[in-house]
C-alpha atoms as a PDB file:
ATOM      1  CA  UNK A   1     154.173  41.805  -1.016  1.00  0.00           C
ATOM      2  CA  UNK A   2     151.939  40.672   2.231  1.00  0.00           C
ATOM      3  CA  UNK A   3     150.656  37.200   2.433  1.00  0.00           C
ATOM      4  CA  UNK A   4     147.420  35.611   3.316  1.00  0.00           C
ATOM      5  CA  UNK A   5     146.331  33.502   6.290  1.00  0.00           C
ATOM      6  CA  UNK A   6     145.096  30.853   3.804  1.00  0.00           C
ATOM      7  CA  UNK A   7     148.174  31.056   1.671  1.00  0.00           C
ATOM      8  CA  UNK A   8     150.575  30.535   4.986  1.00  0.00           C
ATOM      9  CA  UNK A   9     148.950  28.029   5.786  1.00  0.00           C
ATOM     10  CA  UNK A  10     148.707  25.997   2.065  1.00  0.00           C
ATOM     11  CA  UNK A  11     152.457  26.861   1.784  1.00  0.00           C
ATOM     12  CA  UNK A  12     153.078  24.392   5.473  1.00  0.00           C
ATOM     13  CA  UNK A  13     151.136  22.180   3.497  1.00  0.00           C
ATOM     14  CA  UNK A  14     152.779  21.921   0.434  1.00  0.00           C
ATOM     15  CA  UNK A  15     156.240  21.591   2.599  1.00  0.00           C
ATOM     16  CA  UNK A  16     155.028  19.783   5.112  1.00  0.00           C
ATOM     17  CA  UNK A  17     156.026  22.160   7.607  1.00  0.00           C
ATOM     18  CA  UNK A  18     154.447  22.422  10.971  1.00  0.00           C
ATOM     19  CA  UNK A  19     153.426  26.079  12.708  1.00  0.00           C
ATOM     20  CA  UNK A  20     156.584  25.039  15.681  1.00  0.00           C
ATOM     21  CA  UNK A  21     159.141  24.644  12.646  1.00  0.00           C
ATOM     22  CA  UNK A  22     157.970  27.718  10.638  1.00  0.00           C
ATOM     23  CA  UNK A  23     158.035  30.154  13.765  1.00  0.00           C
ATOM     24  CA  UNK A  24     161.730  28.853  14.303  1.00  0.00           C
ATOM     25  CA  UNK A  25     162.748  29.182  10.802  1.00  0.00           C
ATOM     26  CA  UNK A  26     160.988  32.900  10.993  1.00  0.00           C
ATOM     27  CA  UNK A  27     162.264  33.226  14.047  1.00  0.00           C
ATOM     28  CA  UNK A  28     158.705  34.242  15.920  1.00  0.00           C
ATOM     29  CA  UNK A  29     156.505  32.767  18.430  1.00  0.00           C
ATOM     30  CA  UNK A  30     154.703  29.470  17.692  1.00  0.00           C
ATOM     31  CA  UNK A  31     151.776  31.722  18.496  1.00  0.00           C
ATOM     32  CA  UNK A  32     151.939  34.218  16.399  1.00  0.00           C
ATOM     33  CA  UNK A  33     152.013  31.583  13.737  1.00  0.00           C
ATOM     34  CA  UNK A  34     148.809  30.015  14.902  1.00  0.00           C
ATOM     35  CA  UNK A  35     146.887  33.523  15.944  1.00  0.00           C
ATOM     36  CA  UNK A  36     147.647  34.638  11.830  1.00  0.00           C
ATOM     37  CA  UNK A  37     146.716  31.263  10.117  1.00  0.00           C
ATOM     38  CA  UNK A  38     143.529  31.556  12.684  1.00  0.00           C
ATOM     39  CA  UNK A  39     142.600  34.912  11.746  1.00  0.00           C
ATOM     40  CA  UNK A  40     143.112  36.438  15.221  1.00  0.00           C
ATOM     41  CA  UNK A  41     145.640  38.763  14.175  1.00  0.00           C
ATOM     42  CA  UNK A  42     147.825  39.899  11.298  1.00  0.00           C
ATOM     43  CA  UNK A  43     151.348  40.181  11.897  1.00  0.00           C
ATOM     44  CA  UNK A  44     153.073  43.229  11.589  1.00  0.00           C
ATOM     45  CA  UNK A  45     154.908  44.006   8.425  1.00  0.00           C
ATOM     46  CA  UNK A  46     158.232  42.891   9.297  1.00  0.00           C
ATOM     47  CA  UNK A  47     156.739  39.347  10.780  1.00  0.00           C
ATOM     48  CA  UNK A  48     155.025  38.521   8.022  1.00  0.00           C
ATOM     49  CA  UNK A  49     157.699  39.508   5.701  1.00  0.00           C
ATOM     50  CA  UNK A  50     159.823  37.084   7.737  1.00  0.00           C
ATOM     51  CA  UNK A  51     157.447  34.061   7.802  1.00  0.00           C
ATOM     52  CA  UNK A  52     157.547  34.417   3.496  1.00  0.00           C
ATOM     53  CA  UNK A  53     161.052  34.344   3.721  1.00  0.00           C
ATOM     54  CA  UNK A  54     160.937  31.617   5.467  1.00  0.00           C
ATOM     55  CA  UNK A  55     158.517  29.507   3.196  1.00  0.00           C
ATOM     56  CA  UNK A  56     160.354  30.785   0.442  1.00  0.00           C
ATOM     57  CA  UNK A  57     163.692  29.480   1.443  1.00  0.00           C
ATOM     58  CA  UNK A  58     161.722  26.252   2.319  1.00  0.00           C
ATOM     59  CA  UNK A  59     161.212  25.717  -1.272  1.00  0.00           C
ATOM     60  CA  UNK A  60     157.911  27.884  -1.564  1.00  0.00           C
ATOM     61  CA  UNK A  61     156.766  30.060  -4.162  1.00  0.00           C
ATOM     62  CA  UNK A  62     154.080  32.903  -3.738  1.00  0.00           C
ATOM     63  CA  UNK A  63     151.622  32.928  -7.013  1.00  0.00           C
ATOM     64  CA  UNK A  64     150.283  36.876  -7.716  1.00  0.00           C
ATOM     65  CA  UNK A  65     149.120  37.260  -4.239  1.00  0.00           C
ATOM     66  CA  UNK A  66     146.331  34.433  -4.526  1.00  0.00           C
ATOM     67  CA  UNK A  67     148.182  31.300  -3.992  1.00  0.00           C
ATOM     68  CA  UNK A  68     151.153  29.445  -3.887  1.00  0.00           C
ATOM     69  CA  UNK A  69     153.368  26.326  -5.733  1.00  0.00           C
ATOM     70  CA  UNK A  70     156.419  24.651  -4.865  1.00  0.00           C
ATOM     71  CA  UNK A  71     159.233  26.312  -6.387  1.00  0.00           C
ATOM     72  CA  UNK A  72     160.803  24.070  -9.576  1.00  0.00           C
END
């Protein structure tokens, strides 16, 4: 399942996680982080499969494609 510029960027939120910590964590560029949650681009498959993996492993959990909640 794909995620959302809106819900990438209310998942940081939730975690407090900034865009540097998530592209580490995903391991991507800071700026592909920021171009996504901007709407300037949408990652590729694999890249944004690997920035929910990271927000998931962060404690994040993805709600039917529309949202997300902190994992309990």
């Amino acid at each position: 399942m794909t995620i959302t510029a809106a819900q990438c960027r209310a998942a940081r939120g939730l975690i407090e996680m900034d865009q540097a910590v998530l592209a580490l964590a995903a391991n991507l560029s800071r700026n592909t982080i920021v171009d996504f949650e901007k709407g300037r681009r949408t990652p590729g498959t694999n890249n944004l499969a690997a920035i929910r993996a990271a927000l998931e492993a962060a404690g994040v959990e993805f709600i039917n494609g529309t949202g997300v909640k902190l994992r309990t």
